[in-house]
Each structure stands twice: as C-alpha cells, then as structure tokens.
PDB file of N, CA and C in Angstrom:
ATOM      1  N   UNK A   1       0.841  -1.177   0.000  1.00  0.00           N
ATOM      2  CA  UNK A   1       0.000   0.000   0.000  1.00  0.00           C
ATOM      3  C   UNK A   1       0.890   1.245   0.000  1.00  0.00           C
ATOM      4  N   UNK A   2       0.665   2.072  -1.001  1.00  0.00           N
ATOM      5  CA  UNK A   2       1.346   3.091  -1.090  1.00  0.00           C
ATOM      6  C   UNK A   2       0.584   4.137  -0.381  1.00  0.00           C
ATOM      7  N   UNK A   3       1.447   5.138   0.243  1.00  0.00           N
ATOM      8  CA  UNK A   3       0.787   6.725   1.381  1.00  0.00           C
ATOM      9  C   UNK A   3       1.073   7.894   0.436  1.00  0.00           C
ATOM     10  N   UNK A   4       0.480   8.541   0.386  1.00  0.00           N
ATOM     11  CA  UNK A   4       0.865   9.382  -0.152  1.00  0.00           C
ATOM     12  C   UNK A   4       0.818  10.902   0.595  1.00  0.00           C
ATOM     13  N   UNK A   5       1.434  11.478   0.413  1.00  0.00           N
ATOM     14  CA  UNK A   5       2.002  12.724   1.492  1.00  0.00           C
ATOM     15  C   UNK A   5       0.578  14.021   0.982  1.00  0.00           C
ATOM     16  N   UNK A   6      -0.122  14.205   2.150  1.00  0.00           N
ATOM     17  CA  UNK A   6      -0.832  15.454   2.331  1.00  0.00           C
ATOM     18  C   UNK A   6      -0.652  16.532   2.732  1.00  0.00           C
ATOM     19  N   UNK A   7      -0.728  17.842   1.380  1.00  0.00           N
ATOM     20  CA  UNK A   7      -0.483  18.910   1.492  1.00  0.00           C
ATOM     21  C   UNK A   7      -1.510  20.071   1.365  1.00  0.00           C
ATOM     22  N   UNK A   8      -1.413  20.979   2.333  1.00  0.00           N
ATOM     23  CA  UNK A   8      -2.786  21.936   2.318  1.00  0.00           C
ATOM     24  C   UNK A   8      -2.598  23.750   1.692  1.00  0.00           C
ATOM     25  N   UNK A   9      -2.738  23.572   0.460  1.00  0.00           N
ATOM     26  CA  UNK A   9      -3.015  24.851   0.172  1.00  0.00           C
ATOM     27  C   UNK A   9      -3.007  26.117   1.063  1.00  0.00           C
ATOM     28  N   UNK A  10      -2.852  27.520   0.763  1.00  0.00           N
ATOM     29  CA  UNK A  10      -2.328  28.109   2.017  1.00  0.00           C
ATOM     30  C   UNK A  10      -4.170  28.794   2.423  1.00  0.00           C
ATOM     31  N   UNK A  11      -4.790  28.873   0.792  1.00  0.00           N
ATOM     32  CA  UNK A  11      -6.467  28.991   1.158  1.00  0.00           C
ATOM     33  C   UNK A  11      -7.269  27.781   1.878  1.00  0.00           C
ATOM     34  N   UNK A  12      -6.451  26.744   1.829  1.00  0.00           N
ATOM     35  CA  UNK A  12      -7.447  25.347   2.693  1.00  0.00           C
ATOM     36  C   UNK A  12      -7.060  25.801   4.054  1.00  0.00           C
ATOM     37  N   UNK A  13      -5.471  26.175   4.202  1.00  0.00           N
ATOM     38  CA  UNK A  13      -5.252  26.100   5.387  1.00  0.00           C
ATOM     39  C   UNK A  13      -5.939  27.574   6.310  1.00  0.00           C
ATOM     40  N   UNK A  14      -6.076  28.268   5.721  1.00  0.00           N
ATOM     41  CA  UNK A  14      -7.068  29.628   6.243  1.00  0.00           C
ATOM     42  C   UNK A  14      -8.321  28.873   6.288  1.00  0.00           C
ATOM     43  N   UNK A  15      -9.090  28.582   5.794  1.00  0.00           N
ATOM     44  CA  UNK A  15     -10.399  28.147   5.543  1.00  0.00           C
ATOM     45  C   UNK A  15     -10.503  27.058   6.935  1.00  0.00           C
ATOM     46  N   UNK A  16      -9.539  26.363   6.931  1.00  0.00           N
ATOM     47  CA  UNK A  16      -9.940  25.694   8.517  1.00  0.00           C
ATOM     48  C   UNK A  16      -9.563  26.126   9.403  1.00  0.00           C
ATOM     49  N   UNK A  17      -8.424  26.902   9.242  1.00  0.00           N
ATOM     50  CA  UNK A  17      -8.106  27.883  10.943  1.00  0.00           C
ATOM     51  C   UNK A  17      -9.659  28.741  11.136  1.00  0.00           C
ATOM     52  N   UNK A  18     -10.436  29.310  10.320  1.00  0.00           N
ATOM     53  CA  UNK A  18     -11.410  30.159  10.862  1.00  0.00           C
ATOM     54  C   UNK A  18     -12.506  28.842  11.199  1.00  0.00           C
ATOM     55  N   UNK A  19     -12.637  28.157  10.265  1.00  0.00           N
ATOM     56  CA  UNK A  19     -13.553  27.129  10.841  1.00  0.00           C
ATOM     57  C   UNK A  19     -13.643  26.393  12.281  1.00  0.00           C
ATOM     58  N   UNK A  20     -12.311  26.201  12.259  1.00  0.00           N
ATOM     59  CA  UNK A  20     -11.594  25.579  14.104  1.00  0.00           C
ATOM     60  C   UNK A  20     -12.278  26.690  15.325  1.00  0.00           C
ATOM     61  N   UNK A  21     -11.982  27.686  14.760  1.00  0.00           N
ATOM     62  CA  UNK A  21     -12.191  28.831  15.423  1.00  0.00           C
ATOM     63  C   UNK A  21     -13.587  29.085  16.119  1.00  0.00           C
ATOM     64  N   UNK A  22     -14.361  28.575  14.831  1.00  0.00           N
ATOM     65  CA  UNK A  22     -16.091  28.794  14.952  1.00  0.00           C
ATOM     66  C   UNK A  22     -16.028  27.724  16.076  1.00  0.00           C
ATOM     67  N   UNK A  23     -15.623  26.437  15.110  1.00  0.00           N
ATOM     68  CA  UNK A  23     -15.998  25.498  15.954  1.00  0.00           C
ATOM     69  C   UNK A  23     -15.509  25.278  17.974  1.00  0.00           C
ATOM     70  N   UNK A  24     -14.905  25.508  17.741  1.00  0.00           N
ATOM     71  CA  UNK A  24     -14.455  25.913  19.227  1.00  0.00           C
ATOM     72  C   UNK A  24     -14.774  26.791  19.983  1.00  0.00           C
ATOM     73  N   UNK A  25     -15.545  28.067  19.547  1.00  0.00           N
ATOM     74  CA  UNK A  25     -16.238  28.944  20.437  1.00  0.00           C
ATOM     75  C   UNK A  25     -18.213  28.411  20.704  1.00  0.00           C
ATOM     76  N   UNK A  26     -18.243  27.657  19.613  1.00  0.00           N
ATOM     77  CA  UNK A  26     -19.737  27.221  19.289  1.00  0.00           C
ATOM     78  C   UNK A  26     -20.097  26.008  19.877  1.00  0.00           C
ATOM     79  N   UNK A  27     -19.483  25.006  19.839  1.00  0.00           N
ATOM     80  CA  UNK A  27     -19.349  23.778  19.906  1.00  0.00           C
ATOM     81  C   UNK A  27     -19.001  23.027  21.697  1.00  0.00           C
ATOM     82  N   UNK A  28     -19.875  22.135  21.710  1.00  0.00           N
ATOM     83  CA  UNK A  28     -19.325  21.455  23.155  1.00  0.00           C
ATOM     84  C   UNK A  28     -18.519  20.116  22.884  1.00  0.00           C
ATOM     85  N   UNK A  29     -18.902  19.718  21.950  1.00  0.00           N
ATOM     86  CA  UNK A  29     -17.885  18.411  21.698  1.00  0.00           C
ATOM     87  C   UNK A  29     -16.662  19.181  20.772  1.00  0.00           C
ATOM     88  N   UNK A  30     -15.367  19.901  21.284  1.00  0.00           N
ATOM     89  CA  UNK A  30     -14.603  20.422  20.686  1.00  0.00           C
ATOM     90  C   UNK A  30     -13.678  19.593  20.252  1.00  0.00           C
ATOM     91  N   UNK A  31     -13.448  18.219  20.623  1.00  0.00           N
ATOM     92  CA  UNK A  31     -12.486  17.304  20.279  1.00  0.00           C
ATOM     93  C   UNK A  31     -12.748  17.065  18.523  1.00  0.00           C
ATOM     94  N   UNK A  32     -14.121  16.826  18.251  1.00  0.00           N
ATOM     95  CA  UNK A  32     -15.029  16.596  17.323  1.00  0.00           C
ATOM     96  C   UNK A  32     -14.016  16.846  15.720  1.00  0.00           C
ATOM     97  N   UNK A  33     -13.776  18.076  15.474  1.00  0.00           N
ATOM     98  CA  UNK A  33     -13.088  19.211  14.791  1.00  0.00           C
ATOM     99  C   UNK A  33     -11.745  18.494  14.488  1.00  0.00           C
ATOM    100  N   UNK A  34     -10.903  18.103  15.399  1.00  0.00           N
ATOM    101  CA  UNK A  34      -9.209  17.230  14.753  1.00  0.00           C
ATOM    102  C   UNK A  34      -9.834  16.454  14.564  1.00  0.00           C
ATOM    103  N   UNK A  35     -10.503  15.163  14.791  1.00  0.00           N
ATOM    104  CA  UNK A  35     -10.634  13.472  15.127  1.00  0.00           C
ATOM    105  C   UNK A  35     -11.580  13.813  13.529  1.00  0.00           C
ATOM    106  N   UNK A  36     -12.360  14.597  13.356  1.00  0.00           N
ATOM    107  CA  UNK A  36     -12.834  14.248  12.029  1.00  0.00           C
ATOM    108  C   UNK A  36     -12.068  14.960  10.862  1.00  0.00           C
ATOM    109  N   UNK A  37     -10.883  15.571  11.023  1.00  0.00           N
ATOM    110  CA  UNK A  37     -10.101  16.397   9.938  1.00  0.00           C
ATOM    111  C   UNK A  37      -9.080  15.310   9.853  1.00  0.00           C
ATOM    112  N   UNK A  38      -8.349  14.795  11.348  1.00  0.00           N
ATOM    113  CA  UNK A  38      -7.493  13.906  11.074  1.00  0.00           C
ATOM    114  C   UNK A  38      -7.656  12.575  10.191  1.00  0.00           C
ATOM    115  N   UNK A  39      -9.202  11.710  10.090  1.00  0.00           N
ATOM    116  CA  UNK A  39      -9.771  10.663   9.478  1.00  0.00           C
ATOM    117  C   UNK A  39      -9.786  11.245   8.201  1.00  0.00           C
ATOM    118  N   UNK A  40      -9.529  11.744   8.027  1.00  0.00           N
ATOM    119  CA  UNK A  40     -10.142  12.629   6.653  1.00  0.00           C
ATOM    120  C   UNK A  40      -8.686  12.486   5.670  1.00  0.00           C
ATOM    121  N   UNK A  41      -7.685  13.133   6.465  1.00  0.00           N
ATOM    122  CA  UNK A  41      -6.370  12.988   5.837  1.00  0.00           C
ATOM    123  C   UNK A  41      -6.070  11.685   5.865  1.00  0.00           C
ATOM    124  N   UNK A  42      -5.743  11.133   7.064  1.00  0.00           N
ATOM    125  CA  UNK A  42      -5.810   9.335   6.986  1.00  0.00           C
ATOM    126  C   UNK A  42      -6.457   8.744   5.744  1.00  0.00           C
ATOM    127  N   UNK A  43      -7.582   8.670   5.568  1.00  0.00           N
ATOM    128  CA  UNK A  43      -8.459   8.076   4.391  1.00  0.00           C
ATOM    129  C   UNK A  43      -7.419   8.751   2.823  1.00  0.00           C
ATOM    130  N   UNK A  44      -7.622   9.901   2.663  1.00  0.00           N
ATOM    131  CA  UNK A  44      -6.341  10.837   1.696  1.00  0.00           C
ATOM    132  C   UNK A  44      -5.183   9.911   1.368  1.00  0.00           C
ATOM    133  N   UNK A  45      -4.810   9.842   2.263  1.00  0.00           N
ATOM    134  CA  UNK A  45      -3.486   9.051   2.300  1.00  0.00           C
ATOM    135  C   UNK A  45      -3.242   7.693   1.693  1.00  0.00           C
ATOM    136  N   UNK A  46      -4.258   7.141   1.849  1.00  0.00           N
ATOM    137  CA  UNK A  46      -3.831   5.828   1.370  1.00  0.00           C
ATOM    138  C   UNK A  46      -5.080   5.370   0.486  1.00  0.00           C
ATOM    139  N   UNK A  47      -6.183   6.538   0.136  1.00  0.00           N
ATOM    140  CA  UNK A  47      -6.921   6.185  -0.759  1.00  0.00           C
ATOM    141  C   UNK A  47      -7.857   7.297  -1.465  1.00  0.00           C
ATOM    142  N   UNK A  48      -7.379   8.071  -1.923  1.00  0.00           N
ATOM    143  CA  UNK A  48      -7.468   9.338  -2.779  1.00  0.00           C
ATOM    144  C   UNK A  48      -8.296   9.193  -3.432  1.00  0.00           C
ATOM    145  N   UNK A  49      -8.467   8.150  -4.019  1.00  0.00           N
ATOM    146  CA  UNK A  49      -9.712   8.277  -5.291  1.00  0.00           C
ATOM    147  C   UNK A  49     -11.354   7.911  -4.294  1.00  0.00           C
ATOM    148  N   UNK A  50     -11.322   7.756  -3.275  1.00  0.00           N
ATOM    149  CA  UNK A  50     -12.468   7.727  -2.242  1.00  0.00           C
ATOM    150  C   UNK A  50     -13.337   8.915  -1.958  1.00  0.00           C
ATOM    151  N   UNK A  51     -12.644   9.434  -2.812  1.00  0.00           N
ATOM    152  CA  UNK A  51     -13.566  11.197  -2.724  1.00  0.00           C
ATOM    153  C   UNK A  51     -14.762  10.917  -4.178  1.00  0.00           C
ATOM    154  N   UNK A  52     -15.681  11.894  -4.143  1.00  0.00           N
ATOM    155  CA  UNK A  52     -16.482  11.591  -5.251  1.00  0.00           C
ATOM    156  C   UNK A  52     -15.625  12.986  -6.285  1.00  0.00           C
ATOM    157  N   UNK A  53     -15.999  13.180  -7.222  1.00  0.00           N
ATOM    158  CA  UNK A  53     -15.551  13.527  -8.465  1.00  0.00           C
ATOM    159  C   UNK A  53     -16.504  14.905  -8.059  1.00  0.00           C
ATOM    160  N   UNK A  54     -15.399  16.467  -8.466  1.00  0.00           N
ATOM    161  CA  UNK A  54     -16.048  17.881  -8.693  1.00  0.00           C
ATOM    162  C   UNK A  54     -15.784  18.634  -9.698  1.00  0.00           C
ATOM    163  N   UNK A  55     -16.177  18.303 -10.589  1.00  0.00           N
ATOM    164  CA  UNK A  55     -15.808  19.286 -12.036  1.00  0.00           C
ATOM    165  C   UNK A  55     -15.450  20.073 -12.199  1.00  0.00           C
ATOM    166  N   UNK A  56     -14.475  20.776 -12.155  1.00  0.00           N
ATOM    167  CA  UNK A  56     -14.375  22.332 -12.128  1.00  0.00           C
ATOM    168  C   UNK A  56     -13.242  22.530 -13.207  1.00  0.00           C
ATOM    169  N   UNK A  57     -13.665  22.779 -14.400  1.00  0.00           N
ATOM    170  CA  UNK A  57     -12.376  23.747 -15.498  1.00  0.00           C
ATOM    171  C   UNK A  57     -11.300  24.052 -15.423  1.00  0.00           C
ATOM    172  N   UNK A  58     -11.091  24.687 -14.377  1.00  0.00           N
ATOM    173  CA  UNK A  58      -9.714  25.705 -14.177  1.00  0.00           C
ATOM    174  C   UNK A  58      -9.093  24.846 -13.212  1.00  0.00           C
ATOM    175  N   UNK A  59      -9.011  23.563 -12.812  1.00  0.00           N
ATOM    176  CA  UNK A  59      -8.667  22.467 -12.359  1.00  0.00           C
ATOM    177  C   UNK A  59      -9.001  20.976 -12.308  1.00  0.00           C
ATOM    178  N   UNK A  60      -8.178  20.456 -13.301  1.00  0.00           N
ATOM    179  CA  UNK A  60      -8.909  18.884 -13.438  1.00  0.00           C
ATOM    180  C   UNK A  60      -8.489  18.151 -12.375  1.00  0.00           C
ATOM    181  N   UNK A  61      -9.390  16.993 -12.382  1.00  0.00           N
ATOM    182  CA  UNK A  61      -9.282  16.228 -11.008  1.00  0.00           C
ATOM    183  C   UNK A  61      -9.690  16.367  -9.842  1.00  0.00           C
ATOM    184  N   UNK A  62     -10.288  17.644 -10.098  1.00  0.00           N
ATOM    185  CA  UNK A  62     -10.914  17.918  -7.928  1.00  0.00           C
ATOM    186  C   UNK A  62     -11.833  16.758  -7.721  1.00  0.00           C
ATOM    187  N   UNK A  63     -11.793  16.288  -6.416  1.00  0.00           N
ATOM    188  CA  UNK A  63     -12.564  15.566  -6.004  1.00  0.00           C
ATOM    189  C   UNK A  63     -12.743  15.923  -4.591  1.00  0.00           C
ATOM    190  N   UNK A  64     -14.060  15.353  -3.995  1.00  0.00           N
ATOM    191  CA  UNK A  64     -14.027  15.865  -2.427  1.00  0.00           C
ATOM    192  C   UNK A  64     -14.413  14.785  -1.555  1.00  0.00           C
ATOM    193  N   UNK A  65     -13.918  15.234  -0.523  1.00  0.00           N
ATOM    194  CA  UNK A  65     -14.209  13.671   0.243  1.00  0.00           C
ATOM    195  C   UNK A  65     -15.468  14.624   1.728  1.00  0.00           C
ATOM    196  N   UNK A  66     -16.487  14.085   2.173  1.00  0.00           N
ATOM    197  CA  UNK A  66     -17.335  14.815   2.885  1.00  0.00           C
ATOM    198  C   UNK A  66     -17.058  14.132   4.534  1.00  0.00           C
ATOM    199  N   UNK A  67     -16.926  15.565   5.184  1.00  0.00           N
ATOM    200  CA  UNK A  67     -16.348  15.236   6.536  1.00  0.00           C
ATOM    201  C   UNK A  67     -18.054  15.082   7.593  1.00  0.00           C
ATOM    202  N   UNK A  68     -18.777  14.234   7.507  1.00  0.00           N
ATOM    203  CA  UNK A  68     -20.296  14.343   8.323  1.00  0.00           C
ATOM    204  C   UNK A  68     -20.188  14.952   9.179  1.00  0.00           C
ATOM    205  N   UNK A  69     -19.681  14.613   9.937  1.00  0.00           N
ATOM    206  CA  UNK A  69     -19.575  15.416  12.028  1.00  0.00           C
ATOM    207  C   UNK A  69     -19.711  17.147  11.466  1.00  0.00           C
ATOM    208  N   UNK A  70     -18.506  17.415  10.436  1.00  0.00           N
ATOM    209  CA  UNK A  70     -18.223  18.518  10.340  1.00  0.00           C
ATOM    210  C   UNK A  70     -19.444  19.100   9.327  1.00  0.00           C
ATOM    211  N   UNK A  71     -20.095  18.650   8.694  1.00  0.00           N
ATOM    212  CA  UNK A  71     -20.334  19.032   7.337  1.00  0.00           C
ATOM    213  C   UNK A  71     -20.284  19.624   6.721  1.00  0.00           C
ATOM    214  N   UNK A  72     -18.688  19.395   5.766  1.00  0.00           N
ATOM    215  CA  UNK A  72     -18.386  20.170   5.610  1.00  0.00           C
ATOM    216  C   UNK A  72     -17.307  19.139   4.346  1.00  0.00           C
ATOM    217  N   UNK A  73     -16.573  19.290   3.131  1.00  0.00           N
ATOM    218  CA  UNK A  73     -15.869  18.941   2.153  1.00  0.00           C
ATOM    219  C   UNK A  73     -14.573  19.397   2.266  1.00  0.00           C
ATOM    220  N   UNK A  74     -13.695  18.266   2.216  1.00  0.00           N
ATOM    221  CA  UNK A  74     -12.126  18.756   1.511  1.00  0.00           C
ATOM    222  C   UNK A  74     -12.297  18.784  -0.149  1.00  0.00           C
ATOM    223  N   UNK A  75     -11.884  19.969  -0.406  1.00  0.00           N
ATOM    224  CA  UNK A  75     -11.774  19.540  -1.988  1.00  0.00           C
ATOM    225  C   UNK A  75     -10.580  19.008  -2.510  1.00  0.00           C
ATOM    226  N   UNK A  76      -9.690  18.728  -3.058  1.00  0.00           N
ATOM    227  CA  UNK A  76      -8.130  17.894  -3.399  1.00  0.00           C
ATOM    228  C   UNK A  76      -8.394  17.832  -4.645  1.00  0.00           C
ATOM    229  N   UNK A  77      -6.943  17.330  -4.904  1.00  0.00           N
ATOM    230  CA  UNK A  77      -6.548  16.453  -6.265  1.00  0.00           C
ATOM    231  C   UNK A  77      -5.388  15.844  -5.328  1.00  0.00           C
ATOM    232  N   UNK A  78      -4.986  14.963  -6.781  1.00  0.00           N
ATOM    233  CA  UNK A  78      -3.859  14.136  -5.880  1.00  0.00           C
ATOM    234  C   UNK A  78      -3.386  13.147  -7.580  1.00  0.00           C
ATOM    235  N   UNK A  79      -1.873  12.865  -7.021  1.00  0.00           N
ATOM    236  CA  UNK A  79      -1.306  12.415  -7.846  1.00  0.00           C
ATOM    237  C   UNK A  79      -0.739  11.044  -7.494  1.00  0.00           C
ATOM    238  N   UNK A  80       0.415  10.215  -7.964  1.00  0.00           N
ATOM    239  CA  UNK A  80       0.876   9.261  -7.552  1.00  0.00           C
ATOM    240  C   UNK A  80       1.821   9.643  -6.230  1.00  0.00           C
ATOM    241  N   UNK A  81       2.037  11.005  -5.733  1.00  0.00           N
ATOM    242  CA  UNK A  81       3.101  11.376  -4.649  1.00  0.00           C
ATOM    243  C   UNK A  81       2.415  11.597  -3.905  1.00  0.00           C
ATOM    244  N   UNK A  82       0.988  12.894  -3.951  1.00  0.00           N
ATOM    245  CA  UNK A  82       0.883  13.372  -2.997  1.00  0.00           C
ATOM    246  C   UNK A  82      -0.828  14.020  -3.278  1.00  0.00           C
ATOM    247  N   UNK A  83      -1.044  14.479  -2.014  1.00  0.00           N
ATOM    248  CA  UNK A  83      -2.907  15.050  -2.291  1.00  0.00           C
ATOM    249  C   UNK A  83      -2.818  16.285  -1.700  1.00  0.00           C
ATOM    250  N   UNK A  84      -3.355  17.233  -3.128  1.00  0.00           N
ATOM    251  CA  UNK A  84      -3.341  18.753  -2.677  1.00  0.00           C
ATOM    252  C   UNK A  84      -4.913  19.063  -1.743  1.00  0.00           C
ATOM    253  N   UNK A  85      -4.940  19.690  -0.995  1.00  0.00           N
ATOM    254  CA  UNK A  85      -6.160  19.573  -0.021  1.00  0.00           C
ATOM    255  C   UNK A  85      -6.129  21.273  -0.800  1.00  0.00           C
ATOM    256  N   UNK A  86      -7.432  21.243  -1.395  1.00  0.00           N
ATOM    257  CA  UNK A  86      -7.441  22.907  -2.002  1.00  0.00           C
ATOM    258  C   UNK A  86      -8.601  23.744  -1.440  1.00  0.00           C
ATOM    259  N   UNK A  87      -8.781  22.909  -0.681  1.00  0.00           N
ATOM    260  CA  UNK A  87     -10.473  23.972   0.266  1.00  0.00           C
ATOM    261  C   UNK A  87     -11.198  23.190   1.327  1.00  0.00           C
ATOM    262  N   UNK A  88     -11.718  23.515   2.217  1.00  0.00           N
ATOM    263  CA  UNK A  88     -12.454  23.111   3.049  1.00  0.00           C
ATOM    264  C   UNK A  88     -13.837  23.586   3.273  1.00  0.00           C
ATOM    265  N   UNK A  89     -15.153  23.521   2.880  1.00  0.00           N
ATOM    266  CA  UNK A  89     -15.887  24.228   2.512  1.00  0.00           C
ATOM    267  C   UNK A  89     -16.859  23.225   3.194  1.00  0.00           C
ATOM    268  N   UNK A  90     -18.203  24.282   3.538  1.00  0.00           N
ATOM    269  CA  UNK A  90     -19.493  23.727   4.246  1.00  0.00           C
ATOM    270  C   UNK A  90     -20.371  23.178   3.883  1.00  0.00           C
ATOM    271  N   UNK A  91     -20.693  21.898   3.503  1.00  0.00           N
ATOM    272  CA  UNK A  91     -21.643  21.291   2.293  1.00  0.00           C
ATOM    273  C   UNK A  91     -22.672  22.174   2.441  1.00  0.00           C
ATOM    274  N   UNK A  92     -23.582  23.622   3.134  1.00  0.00           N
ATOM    275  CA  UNK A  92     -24.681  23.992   3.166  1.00  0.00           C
ATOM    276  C   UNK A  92     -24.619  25.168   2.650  1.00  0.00           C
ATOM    277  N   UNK A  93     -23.497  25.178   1.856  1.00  0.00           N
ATOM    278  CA  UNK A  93     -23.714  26.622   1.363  1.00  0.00           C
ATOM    279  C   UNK A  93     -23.878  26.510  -0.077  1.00  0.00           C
ATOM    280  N   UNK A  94     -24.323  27.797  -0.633  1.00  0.00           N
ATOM    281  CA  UNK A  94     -25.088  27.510  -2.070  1.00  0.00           C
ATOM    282  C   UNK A  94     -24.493  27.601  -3.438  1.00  0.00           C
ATOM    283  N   UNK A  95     -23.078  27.230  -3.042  1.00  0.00           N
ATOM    284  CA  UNK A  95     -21.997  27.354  -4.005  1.00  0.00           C
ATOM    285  C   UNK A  95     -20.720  27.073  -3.701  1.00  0.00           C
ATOM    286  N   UNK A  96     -20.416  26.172  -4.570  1.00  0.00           N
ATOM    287  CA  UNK A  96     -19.110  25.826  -3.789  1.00  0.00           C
ATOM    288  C   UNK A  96     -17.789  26.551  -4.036  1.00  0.00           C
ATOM    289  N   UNK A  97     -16.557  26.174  -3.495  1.00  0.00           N
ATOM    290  CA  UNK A  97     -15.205  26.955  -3.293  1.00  0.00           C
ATOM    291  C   UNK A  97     -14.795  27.512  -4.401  1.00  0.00           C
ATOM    292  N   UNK A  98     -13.977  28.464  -4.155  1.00  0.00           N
ATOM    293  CA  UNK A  98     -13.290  28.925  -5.512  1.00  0.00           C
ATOM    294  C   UNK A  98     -11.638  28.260  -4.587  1.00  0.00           C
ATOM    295  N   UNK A  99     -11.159  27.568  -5.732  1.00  0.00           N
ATOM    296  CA  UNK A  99     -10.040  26.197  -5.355  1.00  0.00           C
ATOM    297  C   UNK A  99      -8.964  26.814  -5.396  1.00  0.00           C
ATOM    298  N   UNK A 100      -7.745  26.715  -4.414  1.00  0.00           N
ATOM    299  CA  UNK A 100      -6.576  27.553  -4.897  1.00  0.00           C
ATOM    300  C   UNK A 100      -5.870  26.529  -5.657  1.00  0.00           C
ATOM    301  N   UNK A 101      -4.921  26.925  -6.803  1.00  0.00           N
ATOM    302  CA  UNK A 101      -4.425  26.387  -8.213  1.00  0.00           C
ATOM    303  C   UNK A 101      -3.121  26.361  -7.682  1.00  0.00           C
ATOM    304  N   UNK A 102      -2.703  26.148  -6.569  1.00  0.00           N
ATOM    305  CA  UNK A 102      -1.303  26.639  -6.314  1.00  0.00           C
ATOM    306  C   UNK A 102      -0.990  25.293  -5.491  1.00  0.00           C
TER     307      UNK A 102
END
C-alpha cells in the first residue's frame, strides 16, 4: 500500500483555521473538529480516489471527500506522490469553493 504525502493549500489552510475557530467557540464536543479532519487525511493518504468527483475547469481532477460530524468537504486532487487539499468548505452553502491552483 502506497501513502501518499498530504499537502494543504495556504487557502485550505485559512479556511480551517477560521472554521476551528467557529468550531471551538460554538461547539461542546470540541475534540469533534481534529478526530474528524485527522480521518479525513488518513483516508487521503492511502486512498485518494475515495472522494467523489467535482468538475471544475480551471482544475482537473478535484474531487471531495465529505467530513459528516463537520459538514463540511475537503476539496483535493492528488497524484501518484501526494494530495493537494485545495479547500475546506461547508456542504450547506449555495456554491461551492473557488479552489486555490497553487
């Protein structure tokens, strides 16, 4: 089984520092927030194509994998090395991420 190394965009990585943030002033089960971000990368890691498929033009390959507890999507791509984590976004909102390309 090959791992492949997870890397977070510097917009994914903003996008969950404010989210952590919410979640931790809002929230009573605060553990909730790592234990379902960490499963999330775990799963990434050793099985990338487990995300469903997000079309988007100006980047082929996004796919997202949906965090329940959180509800909320990593968006990624990922190659034979490694999985770009390009957003973290709230499945309830009425449009999804604009992806960083970087």
């Amino acid at each position: 089984m090959k791992l492949r190394r997870v890397r977070f965009t510097e917009g994914a990585r903003a996008q969950i520092a404010e989210e952590k943030l919410w979640w931790l002033r809002n929230r009573d089960q605060v553990e909730v927030f790592g234990e379902e971000l960490h499963e999330a990368v775990a799963l990434l890691k050793i099985s990338p194509a487990a995300g469903t498929g997000y079309p988007r033009p100006a980047i082929p390959g996004v796919r997202r994998v949906y965090l329940r507890r959180l509800s909320s999507h990593l968006y990624y791509t990922f190659d034979d090395a490694e999985v770009i984590v390009r957003a973290f976004w709230h499945a309830k909102r009425k449009k999804g991420p604009t992806l960083d390309s970087r």
